[in-house]
PDB file of N, CA and C in Angstrom:
ATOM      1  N   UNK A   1     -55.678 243.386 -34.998  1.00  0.00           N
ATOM      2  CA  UNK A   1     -56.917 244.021 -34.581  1.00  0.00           C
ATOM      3  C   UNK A   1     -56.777 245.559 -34.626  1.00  0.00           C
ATOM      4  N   UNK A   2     -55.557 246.175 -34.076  1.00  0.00           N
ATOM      5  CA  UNK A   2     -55.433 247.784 -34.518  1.00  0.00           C
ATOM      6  C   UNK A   2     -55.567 248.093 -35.736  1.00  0.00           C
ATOM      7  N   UNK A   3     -54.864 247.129 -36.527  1.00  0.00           N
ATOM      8  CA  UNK A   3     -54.775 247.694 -38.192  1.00  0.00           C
ATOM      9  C   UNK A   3     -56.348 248.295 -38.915  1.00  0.00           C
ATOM     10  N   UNK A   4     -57.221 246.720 -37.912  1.00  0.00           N
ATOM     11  CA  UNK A   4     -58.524 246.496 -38.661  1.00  0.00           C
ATOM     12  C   UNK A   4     -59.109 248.082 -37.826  1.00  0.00           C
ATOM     13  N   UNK A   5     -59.064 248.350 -36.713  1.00  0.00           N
ATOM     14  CA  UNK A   5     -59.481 249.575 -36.369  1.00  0.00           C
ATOM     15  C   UNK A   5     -59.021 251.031 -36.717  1.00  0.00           C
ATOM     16  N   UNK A   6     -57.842 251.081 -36.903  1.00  0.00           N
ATOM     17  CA  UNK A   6     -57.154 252.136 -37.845  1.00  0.00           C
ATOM     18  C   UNK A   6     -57.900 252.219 -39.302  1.00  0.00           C
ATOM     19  N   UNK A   7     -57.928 251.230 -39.919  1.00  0.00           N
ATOM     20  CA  UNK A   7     -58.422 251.669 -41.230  1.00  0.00           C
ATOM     21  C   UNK A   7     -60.376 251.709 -40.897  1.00  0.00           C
ATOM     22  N   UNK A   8     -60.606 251.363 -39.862  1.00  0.00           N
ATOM     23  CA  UNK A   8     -62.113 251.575 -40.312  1.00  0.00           C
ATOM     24  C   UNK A   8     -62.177 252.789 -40.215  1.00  0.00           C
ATOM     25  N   UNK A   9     -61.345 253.360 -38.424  1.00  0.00           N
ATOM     26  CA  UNK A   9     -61.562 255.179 -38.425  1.00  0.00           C
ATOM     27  C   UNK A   9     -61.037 255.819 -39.643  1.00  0.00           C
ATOM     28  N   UNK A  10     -60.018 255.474 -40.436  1.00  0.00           N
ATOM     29  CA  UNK A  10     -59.399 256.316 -41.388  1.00  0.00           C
ATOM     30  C   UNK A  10     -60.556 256.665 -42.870  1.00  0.00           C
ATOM     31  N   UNK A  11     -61.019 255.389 -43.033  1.00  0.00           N
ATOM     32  CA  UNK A  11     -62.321 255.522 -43.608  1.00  0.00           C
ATOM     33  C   UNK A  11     -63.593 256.169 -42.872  1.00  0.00           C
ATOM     34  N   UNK A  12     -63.645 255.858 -41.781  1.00  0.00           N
ATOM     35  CA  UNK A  12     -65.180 257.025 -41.191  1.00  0.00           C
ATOM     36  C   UNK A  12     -64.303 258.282 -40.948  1.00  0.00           C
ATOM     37  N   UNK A  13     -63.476 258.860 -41.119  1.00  0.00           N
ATOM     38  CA  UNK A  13     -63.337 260.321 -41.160  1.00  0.00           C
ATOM     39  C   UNK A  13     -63.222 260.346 -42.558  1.00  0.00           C
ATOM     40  N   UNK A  14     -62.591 259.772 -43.078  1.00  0.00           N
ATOM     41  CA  UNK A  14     -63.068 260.628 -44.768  1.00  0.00           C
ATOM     42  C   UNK A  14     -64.347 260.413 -45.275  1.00  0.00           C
ATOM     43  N   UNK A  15     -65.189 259.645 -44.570  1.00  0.00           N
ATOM     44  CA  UNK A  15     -66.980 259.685 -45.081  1.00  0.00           C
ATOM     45  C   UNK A  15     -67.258 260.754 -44.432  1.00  0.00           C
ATOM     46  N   UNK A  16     -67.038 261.035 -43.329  1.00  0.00           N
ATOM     47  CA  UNK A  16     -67.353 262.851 -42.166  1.00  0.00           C
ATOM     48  C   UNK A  16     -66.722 263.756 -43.242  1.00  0.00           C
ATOM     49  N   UNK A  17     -65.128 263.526 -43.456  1.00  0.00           N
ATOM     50  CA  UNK A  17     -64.332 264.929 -44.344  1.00  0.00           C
ATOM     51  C   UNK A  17     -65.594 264.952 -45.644  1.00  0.00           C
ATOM     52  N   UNK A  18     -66.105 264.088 -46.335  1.00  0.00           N
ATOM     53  CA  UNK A  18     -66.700 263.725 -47.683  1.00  0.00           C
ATOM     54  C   UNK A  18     -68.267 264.920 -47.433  1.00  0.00           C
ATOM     55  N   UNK A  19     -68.941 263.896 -46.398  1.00  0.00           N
ATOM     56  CA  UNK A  19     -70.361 264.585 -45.770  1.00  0.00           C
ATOM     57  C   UNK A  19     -69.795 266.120 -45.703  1.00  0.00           C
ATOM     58  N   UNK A  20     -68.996 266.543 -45.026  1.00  0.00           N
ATOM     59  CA  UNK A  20     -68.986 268.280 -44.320  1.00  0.00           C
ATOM     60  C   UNK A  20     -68.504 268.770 -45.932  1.00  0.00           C
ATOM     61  N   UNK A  21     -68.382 268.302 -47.151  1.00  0.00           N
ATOM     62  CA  UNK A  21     -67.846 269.219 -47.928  1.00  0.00           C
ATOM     63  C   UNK A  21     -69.292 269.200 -48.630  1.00  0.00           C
ATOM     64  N   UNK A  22     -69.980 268.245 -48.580  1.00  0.00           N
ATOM     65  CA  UNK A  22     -70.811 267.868 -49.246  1.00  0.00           C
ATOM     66  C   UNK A  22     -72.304 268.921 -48.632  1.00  0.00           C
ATOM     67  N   UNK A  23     -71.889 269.259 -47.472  1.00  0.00           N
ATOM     68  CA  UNK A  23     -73.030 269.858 -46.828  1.00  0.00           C
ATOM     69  C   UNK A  23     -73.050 271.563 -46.867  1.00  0.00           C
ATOM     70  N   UNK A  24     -71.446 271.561 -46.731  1.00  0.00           N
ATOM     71  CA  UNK A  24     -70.676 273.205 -47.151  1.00  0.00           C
ATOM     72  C   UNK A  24     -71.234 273.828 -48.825  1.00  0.00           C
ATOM     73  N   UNK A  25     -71.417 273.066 -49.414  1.00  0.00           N
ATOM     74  CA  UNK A  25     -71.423 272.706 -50.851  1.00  0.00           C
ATOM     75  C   UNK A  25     -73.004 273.061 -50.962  1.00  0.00           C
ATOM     76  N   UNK A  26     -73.878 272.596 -50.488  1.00  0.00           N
ATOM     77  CA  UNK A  26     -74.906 273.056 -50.275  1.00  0.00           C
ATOM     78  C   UNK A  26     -75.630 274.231 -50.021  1.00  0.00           C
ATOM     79  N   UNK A  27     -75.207 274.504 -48.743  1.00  0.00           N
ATOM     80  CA  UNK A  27     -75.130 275.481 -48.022  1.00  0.00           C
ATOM     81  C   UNK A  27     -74.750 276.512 -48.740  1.00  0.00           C
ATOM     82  N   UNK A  28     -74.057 276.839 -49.581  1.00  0.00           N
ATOM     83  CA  UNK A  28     -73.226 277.882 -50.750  1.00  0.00           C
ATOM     84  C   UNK A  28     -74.423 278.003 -51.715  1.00  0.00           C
ATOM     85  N   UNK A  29     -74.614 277.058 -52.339  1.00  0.00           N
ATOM     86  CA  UNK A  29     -75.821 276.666 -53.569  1.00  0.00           C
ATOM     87  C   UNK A  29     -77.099 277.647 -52.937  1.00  0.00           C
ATOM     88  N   UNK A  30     -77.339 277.207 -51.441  1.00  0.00           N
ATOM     89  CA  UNK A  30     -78.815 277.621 -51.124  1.00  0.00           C
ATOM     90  C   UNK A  30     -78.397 279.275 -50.569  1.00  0.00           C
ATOM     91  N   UNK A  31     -77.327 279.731 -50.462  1.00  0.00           N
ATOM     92  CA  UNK A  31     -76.847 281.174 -50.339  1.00  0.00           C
ATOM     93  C   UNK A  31     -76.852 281.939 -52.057  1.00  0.00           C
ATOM     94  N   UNK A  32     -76.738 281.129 -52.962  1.00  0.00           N
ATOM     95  CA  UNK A  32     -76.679 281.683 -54.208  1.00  0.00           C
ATOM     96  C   UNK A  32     -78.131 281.867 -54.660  1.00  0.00           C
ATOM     97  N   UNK A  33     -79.127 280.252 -54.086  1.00  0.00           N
ATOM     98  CA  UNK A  33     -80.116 281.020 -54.604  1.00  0.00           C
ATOM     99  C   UNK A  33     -81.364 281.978 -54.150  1.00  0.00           C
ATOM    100  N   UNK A  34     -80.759 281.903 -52.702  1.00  0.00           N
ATOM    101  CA  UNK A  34     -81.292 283.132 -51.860  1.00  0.00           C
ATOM    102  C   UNK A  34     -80.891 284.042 -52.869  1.00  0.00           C
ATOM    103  N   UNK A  35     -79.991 284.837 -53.218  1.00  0.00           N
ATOM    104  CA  UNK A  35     -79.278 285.574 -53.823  1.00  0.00           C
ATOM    105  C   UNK A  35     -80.333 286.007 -55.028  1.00  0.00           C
ATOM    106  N   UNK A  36     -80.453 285.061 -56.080  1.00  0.00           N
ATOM    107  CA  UNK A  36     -81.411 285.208 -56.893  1.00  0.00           C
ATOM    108  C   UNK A  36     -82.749 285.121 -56.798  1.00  0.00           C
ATOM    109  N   UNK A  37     -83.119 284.556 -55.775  1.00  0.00           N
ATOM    110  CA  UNK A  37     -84.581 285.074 -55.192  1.00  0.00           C
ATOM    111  C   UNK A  37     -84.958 286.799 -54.942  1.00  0.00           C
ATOM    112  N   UNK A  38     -83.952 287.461 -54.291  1.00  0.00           N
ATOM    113  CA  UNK A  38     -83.917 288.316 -54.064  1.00  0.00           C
ATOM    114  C   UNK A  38     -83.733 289.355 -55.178  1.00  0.00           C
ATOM    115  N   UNK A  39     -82.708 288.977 -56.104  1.00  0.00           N
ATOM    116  CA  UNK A  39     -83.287 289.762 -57.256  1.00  0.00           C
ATOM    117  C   UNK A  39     -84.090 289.550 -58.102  1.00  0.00           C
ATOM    118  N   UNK A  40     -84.996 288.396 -58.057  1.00  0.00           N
ATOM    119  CA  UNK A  40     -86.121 288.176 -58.706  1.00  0.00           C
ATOM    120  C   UNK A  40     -87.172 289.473 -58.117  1.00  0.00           C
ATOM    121  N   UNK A  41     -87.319 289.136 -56.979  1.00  0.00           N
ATOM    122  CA  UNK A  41     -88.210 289.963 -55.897  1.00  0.00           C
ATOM    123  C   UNK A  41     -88.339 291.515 -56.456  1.00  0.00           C
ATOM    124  N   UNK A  42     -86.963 291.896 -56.545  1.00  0.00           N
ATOM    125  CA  UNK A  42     -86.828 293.236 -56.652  1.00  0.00           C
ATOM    126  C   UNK A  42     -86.989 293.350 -57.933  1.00  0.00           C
ATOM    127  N   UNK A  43     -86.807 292.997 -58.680  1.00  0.00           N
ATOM    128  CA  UNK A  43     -87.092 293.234 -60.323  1.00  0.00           C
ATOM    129  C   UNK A  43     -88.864 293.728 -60.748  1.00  0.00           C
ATOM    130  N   UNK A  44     -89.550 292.904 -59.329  1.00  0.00           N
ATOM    131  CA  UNK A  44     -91.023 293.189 -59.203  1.00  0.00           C
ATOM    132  C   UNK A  44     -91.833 294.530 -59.338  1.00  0.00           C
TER     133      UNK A  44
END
């Protein structure tokens, strides 16, 4: 019964480690295209 609970947590933290890179990853993307919004803007 530990084993079976060890590997489920070992798998739900690498779906959490997976999600937070996945969300970091994002988060970067929507900072880049702030980025180019802004020099769109100014090019105006």
């Amino acid at each position: 019964m530990r084993v079976e609970f060890d590997e489920t947590q070992a798998e739900r933290a690498e779906l959490l480690r997976e999600a937070n890179v996945l969300r970091d990853m994002a988060l970067e993307q929507q900072k880049r295209d702030d980025e180019i919004l802004k020099k769109w803007i100014a090019l105006i």
